[in-house]
PDB file of N, CA and C in Angstrom:
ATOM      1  N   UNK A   1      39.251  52.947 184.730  1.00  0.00           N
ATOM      2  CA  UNK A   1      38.525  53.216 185.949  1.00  0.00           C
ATOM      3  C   UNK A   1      39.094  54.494 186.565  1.00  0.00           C
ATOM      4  N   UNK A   2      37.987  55.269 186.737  1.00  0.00           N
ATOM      5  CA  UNK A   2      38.464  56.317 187.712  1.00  0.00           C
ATOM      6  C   UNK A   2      39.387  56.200 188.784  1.00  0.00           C
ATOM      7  N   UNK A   3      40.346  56.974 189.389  1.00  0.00           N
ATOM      8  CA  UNK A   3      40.541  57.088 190.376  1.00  0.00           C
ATOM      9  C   UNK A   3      41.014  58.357 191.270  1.00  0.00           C
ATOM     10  N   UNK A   4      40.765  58.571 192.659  1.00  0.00           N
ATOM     11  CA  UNK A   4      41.021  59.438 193.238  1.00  0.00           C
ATOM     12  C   UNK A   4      42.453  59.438 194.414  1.00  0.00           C
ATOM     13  N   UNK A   5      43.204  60.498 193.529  1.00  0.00           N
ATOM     14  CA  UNK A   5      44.019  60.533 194.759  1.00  0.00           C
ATOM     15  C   UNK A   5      44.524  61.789 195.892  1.00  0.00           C
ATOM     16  N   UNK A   6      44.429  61.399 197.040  1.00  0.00           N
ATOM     17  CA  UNK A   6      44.767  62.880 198.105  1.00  0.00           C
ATOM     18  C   UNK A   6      46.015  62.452 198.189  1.00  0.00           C
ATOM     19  N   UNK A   7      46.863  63.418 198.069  1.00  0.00           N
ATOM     20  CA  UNK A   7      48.789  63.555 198.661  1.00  0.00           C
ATOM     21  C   UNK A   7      48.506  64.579 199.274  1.00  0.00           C
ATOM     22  N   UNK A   8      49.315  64.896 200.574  1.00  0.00           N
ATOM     23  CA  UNK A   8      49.483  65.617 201.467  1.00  0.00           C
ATOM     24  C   UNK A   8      50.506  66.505 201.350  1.00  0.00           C
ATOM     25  N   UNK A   9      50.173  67.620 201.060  1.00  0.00           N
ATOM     26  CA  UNK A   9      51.508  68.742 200.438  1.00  0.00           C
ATOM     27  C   UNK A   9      51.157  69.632 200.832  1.00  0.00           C
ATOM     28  N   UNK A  10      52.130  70.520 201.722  1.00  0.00           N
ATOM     29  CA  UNK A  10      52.019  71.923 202.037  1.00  0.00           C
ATOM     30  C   UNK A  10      51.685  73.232 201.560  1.00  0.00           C
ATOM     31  N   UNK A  11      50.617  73.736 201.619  1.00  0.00           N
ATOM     32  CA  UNK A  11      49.896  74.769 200.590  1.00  0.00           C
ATOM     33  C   UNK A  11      49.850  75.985 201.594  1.00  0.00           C
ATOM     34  N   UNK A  12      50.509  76.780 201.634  1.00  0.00           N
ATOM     35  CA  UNK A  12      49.890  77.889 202.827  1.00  0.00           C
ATOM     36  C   UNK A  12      50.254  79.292 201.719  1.00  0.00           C
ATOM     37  N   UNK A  13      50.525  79.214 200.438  1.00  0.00           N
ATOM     38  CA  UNK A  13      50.461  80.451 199.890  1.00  0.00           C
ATOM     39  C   UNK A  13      49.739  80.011 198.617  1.00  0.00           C
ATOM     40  N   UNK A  14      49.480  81.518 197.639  1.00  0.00           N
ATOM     41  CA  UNK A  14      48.611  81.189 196.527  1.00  0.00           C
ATOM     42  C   UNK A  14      49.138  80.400 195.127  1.00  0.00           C
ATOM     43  N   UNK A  15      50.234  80.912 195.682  1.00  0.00           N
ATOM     44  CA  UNK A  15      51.685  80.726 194.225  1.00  0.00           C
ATOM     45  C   UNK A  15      52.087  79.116 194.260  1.00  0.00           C
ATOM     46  N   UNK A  16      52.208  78.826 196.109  1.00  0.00           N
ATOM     47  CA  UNK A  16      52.320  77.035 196.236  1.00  0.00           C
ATOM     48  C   UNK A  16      51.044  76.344 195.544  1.00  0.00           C
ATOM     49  N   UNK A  17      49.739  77.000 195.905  1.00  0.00           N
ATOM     50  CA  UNK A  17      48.518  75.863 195.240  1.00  0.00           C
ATOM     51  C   UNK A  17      48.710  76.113 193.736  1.00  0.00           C
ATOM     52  N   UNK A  18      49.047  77.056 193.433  1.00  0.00           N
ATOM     53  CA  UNK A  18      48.758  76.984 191.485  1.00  0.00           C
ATOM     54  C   UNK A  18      50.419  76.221 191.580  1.00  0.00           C
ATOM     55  N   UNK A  19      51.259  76.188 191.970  1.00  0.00           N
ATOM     56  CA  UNK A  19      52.755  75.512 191.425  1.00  0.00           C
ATOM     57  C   UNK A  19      52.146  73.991 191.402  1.00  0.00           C
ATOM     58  N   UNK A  20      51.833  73.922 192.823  1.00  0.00           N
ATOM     59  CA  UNK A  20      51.432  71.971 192.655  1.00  0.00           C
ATOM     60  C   UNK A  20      50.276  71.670 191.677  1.00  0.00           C
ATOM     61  N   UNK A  21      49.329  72.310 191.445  1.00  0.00           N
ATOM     62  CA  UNK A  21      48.227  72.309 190.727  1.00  0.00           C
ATOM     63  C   UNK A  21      48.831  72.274 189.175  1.00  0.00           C
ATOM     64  N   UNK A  22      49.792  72.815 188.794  1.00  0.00           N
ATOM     65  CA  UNK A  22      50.568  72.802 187.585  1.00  0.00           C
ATOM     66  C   UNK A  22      51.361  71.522 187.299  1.00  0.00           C
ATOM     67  N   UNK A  23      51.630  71.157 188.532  1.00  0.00           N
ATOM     68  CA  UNK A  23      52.595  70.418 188.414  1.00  0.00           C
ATOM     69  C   UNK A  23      51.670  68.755 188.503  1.00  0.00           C
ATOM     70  N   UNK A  24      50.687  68.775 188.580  1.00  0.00           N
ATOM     71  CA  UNK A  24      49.268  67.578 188.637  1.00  0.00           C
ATOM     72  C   UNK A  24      49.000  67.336 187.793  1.00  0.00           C
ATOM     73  N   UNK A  25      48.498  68.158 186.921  1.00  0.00           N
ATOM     74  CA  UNK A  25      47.509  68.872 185.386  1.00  0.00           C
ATOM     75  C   UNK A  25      48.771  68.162 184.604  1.00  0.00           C
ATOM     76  N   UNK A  26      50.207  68.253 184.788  1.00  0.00           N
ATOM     77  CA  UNK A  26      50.768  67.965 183.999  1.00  0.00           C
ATOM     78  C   UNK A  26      50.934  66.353 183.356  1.00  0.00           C
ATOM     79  N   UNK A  27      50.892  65.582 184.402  1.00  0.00           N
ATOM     80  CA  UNK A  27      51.477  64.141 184.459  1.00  0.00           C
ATOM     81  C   UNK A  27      49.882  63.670 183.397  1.00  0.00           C
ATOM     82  N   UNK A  28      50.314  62.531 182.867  1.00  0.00           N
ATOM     83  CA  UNK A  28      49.270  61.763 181.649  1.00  0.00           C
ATOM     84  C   UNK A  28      47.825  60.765 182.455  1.00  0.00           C
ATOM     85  N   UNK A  29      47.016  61.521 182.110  1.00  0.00           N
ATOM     86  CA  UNK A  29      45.719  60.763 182.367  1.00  0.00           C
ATOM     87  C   UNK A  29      45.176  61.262 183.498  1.00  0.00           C
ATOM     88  N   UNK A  30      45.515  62.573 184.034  1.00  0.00           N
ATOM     89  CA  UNK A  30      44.584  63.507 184.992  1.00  0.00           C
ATOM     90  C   UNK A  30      43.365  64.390 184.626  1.00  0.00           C
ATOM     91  N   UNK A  31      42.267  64.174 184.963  1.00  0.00           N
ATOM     92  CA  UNK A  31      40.769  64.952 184.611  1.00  0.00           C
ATOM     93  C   UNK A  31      41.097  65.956 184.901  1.00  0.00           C
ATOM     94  N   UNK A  32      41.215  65.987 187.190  1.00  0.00           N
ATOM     95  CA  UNK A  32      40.402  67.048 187.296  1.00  0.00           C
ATOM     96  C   UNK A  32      41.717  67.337 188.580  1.00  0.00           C
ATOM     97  N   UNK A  33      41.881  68.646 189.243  1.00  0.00           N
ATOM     98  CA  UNK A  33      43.198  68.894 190.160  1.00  0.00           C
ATOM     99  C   UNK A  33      42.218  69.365 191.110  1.00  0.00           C
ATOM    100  N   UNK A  34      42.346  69.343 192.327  1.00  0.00           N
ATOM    101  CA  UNK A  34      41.852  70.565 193.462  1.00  0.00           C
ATOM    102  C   UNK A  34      42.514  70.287 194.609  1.00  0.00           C
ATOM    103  N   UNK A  35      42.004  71.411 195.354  1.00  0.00           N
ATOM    104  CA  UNK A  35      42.479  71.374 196.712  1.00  0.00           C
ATOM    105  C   UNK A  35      41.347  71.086 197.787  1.00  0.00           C
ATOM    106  N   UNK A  36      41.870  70.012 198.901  1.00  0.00           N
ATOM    107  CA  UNK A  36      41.230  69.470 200.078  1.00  0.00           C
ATOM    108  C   UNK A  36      40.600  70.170 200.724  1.00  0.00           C
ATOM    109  N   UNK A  37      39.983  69.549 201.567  1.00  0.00           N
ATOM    110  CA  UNK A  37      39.183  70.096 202.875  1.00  0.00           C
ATOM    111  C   UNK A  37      40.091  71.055 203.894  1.00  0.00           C
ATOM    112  N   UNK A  38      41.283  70.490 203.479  1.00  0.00           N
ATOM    113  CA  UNK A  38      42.275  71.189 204.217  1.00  0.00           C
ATOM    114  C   UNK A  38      43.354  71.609 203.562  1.00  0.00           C
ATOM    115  N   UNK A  39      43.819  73.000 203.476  1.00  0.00           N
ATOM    116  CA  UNK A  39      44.409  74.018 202.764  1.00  0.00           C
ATOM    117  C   UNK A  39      45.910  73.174 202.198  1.00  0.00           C
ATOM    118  N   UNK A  40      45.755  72.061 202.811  1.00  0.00           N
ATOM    119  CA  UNK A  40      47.130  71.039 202.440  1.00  0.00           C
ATOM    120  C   UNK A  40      47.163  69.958 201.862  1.00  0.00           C
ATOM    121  N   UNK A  41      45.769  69.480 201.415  1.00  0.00           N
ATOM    122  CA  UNK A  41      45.900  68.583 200.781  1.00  0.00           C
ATOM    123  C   UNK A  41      45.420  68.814 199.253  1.00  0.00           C
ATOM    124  N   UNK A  42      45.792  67.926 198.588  1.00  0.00           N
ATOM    125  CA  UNK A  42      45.975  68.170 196.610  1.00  0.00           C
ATOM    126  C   UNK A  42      44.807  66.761 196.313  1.00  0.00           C
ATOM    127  N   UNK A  43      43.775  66.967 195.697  1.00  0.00           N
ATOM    128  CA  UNK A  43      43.312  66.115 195.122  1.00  0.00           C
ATOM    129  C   UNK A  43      43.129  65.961 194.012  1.00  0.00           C
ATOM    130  N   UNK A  44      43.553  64.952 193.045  1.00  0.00           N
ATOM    131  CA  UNK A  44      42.974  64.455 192.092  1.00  0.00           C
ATOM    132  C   UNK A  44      42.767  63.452 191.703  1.00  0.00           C
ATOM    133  N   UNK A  45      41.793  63.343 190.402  1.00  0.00           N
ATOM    134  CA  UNK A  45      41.079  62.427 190.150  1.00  0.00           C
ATOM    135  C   UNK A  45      41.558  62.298 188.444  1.00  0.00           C
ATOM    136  N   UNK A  46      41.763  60.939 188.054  1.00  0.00           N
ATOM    137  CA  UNK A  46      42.360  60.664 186.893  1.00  0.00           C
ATOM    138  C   UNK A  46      41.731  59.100 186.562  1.00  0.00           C
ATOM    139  N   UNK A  47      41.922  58.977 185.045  1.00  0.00           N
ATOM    140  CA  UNK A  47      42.022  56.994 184.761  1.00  0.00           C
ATOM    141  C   UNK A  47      43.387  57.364 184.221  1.00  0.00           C
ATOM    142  N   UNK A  48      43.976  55.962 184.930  1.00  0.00           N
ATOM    143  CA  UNK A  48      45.428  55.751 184.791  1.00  0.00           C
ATOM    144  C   UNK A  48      46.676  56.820 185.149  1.00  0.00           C
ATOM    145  N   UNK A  49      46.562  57.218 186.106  1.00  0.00           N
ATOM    146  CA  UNK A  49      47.100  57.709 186.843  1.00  0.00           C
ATOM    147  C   UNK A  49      48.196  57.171 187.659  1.00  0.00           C
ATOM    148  N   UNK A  50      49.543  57.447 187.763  1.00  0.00           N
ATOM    149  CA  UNK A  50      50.708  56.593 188.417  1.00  0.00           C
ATOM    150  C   UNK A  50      50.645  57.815 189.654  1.00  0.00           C
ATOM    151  N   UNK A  51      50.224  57.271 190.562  1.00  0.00           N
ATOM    152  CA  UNK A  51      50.354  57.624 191.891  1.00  0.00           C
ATOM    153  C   UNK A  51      51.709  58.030 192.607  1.00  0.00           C
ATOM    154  N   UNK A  52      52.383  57.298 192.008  1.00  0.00           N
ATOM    155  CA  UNK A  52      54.014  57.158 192.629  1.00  0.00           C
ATOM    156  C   UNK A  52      54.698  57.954 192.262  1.00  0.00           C
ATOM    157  N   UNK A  53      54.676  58.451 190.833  1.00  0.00           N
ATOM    158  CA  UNK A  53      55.013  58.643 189.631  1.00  0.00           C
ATOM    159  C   UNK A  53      54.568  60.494 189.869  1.00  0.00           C
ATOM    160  N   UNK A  54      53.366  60.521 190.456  1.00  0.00           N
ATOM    161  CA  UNK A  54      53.011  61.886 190.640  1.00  0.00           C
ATOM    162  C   UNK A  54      53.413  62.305 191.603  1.00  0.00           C
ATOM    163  N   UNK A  55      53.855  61.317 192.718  1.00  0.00           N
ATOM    164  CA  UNK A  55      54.090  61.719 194.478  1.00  0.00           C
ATOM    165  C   UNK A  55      55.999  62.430 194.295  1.00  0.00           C
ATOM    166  N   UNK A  56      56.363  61.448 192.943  1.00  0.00           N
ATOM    167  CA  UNK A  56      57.907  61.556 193.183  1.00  0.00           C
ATOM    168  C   UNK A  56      57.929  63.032 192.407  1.00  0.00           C
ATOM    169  N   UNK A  57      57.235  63.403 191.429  1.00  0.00           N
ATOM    170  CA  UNK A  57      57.032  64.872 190.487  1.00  0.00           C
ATOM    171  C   UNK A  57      56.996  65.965 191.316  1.00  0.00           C
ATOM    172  N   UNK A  58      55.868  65.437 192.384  1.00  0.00           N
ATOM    173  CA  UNK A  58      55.738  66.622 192.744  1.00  0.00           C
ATOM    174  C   UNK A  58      56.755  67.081 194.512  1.00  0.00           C
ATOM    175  N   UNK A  59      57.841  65.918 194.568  1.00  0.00           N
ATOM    176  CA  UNK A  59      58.897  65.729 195.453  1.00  0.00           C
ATOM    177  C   UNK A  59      60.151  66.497 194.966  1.00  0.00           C
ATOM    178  N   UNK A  60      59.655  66.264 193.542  1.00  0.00           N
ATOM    179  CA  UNK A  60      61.063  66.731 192.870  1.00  0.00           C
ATOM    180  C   UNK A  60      61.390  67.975 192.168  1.00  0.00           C
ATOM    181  N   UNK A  61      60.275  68.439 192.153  1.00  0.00           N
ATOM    182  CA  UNK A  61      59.666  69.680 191.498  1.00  0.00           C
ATOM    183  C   UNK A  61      59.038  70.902 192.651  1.00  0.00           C
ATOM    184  N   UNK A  62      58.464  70.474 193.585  1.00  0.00           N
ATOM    185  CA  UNK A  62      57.841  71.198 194.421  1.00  0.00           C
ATOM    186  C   UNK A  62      58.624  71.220 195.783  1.00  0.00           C
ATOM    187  N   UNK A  63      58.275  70.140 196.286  1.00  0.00           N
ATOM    188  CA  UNK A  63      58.487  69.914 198.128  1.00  0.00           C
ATOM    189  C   UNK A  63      58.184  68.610 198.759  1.00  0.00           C
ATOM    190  N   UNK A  64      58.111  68.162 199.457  1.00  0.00           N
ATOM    191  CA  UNK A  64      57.411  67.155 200.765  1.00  0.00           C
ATOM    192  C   UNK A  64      55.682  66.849 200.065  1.00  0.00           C
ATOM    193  N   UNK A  65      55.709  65.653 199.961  1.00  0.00           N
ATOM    194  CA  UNK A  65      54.442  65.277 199.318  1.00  0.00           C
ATOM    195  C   UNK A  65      54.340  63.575 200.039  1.00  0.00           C
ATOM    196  N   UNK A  66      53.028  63.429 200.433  1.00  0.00           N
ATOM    197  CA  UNK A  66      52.768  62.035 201.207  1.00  0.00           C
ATOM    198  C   UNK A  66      51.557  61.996 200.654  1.00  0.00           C
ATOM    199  N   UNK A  67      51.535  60.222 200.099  1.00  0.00           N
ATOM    200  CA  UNK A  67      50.189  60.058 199.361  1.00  0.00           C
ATOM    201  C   UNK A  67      49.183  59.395 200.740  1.00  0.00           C
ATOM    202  N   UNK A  68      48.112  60.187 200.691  1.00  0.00           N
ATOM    203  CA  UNK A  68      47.393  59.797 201.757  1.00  0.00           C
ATOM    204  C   UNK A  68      46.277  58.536 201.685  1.00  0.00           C
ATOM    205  N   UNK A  69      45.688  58.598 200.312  1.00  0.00           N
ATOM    206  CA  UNK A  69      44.695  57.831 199.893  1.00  0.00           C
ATOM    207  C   UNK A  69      44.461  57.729 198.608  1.00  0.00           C
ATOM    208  N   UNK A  70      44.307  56.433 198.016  1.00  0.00           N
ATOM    209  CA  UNK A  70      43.900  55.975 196.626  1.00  0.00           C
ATOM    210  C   UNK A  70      42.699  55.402 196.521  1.00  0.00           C
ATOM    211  N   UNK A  71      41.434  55.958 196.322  1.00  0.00           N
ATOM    212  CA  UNK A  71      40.377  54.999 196.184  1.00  0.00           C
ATOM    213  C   UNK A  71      39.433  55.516 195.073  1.00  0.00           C
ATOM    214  N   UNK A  72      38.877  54.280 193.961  1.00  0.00           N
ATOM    215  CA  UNK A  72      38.145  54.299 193.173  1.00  0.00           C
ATOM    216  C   UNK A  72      36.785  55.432 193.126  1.00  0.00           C
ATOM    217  N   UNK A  73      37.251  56.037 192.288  1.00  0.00           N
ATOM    218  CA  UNK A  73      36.038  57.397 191.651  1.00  0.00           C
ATOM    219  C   UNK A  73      34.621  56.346 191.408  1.00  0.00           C
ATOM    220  N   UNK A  74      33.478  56.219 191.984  1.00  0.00           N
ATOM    221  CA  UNK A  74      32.210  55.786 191.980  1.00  0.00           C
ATOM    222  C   UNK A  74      31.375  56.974 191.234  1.00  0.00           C
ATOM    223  N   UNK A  75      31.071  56.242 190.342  1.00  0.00           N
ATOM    224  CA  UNK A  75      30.061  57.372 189.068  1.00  0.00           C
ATOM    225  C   UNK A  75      28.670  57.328 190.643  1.00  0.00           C
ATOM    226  N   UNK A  76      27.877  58.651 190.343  1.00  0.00           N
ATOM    227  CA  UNK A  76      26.709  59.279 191.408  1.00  0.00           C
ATOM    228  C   UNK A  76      25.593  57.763 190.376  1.00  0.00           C
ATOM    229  N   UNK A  77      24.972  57.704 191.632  1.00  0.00           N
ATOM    230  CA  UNK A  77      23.663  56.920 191.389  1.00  0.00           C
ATOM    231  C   UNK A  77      22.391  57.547 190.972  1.00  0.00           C
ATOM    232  N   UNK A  78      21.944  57.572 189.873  1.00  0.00           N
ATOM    233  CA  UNK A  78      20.904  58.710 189.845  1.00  0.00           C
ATOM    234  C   UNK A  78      19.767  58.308 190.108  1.00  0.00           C
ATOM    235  N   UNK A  79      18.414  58.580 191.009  1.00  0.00           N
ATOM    236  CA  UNK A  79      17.327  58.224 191.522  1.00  0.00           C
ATOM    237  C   UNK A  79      16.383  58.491 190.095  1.00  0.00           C
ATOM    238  N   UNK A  80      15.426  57.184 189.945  1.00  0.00           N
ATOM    239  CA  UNK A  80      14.680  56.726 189.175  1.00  0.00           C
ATOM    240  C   UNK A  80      13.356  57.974 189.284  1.00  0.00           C
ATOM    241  N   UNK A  81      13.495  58.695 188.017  1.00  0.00           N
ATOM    242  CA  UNK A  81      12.441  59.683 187.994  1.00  0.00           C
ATOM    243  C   UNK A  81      11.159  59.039 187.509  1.00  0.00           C
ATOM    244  N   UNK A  82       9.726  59.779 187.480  1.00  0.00           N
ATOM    245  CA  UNK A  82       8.467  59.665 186.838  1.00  0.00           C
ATOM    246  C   UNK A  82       8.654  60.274 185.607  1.00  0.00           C
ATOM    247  N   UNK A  83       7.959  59.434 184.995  1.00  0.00           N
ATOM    248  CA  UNK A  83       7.746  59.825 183.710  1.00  0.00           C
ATOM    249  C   UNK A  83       7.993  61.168 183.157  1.00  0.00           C
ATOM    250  N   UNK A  84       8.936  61.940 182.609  1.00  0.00           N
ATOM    251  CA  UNK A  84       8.861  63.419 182.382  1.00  0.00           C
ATOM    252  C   UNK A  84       8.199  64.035 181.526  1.00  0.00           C
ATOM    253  N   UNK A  85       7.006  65.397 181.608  1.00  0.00           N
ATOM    254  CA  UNK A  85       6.160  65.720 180.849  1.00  0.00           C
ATOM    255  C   UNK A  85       6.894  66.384 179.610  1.00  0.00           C
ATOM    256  N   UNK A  86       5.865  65.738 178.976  1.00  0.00           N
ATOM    257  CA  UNK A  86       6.539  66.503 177.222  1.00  0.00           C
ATOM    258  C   UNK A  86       6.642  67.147 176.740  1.00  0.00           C
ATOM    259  N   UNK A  87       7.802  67.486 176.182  1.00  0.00           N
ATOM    260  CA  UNK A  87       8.630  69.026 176.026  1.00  0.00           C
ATOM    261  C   UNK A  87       7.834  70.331 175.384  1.00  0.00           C
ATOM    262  N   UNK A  88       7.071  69.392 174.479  1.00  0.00           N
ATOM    263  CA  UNK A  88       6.047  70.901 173.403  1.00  0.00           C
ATOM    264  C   UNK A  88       4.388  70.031 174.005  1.00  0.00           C
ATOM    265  N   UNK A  89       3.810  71.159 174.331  1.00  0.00           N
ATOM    266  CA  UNK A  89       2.308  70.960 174.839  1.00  0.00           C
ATOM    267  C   UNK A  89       1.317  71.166 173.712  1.00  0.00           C
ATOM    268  N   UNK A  90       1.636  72.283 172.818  1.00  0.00           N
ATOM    269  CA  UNK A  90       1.115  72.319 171.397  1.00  0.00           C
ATOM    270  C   UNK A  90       1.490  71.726 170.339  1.00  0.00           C
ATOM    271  N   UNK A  91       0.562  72.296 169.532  1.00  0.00           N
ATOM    272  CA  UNK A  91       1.156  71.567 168.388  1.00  0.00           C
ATOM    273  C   UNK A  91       1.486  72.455 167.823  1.00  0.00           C
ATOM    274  N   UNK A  92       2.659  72.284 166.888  1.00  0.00           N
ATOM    275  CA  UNK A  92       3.276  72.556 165.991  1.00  0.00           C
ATOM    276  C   UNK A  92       2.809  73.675 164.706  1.00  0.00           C
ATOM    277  N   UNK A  93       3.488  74.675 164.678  1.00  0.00           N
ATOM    278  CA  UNK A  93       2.329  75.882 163.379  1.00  0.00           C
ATOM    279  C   UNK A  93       2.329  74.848 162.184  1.00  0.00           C
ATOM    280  N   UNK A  94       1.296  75.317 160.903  1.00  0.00           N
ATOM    281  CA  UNK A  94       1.077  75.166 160.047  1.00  0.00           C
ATOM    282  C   UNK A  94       2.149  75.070 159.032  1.00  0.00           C
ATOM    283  N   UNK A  95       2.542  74.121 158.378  1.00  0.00           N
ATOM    284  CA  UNK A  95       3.286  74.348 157.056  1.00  0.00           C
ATOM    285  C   UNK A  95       3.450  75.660 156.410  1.00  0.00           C
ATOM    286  N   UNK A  96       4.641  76.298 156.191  1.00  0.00           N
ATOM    287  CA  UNK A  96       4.283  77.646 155.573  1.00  0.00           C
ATOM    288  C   UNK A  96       5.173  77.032 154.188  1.00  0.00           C
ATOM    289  N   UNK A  97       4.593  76.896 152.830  1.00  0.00           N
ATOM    290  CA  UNK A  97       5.652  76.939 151.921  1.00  0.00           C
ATOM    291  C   UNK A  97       6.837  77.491 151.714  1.00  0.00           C
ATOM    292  N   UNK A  98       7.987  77.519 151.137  1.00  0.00           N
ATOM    293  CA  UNK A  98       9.202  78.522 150.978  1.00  0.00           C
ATOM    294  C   UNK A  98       9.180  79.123 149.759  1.00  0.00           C
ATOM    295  N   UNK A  99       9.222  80.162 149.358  1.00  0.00           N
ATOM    296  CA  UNK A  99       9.389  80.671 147.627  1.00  0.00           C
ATOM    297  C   UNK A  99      11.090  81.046 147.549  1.00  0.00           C
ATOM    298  N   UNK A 100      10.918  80.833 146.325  1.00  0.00           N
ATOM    299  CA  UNK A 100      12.120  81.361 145.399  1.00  0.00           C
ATOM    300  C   UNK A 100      12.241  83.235 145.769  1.00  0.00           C
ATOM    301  N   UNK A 101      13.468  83.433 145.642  1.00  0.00           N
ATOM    302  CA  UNK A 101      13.568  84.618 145.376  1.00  0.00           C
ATOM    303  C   UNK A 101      14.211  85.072 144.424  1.00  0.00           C
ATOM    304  N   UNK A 102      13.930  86.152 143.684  1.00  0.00           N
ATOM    305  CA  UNK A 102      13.920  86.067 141.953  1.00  0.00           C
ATOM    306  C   UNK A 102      15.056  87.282 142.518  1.00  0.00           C
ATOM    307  N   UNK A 103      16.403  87.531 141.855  1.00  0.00           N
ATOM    308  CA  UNK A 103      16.945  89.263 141.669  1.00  0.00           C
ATOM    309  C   UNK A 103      17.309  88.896 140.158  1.00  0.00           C
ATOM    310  N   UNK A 104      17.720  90.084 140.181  1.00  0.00           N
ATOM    311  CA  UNK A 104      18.118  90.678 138.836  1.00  0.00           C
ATOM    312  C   UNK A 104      19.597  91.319 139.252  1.00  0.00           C
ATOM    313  N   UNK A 105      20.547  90.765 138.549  1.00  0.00           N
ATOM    314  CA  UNK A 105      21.719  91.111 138.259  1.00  0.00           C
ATOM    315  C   UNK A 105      22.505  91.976 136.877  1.00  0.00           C
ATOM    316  N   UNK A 106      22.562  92.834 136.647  1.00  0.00           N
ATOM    317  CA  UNK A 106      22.349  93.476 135.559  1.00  0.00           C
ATOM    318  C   UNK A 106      23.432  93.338 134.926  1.00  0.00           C
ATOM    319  N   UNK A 107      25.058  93.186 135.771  1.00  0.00           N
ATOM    320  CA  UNK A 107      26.178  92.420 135.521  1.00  0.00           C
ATOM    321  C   UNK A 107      26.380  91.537 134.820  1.00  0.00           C
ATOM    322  N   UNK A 108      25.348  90.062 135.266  1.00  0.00           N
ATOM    323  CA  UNK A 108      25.671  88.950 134.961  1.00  0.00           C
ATOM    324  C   UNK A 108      24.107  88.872 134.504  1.00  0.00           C
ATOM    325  N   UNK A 109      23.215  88.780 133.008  1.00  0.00           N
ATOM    326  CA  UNK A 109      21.657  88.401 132.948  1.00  0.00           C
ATOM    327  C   UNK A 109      21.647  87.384 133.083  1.00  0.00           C
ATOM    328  N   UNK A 110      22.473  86.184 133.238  1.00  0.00           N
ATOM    329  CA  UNK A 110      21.841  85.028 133.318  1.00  0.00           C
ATOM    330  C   UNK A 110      21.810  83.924 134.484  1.00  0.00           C
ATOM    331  N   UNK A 111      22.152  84.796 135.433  1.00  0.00           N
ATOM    332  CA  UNK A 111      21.861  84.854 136.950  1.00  0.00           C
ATOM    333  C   UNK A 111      20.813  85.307 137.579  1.00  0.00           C
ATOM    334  N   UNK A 112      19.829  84.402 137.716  1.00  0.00           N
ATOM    335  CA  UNK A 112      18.594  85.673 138.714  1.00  0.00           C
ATOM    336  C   UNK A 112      18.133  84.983 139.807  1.00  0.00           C
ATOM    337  N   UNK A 113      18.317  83.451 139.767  1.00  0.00           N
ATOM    338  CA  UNK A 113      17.928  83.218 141.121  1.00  0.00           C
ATOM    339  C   UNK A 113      19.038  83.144 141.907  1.00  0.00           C
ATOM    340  N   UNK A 114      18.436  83.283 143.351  1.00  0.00           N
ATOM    341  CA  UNK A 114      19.558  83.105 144.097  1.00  0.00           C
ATOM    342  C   UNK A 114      19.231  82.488 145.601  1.00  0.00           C
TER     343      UNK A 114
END
């Protein structure tokens, strides 16, 4: 099962979001890394993901990290379309046979098709 998690980590330069972002990507069973609504928070989304496990990585490796929220990744609901019109409106060209093509190898005579 999916899941999503926000930790709260201090991001105010470019070098801090790619360090923690490195340091996310790394741990086993993470999809996807980004950054929050707010320039400080780290989100990601993983199956099987140790929450704790990532909060203490990136404590120990980075800085000050507080897990804010853990809640289940919900696949999008997709709205029930009409019937969709069909892909080719014509029909299809005519059979064209394929021929052989004959060379002549002057190297090898008993080679000519190819």
């Amino acid at each position: 099962m999916k899941m999503k998690i926000v930790i709260k980590v201090p991001l105010h330069k470019e070098k801090d979001k790619s360090k923690a972002m490195k340091i996310a990507v790394a741990e086993e069973g993470v999809i996807s890394v980004s950054i929050g609504k707010d320039n400080d928070q780290l989100e990601v989304v993983g199956v099987g993901v140790d929450s704790v496990c990532l909060a203490k990585s990136l404590r120990k490796k980075f800085c000050f990290a507080d897990i804010l929220s853990i809640a289940e990744e919900k696949p999008e609901k997709k709205s029930p379309e009409k019937d969709p019109l069909p892909l080719c409106m014509f029909p299809p060209p005519p059979f064209q046979p394929l021929y052989e093509r004959h060379y002549y190898d002057p190297g090898n005579p008993s080679c000519y098709i190819m």
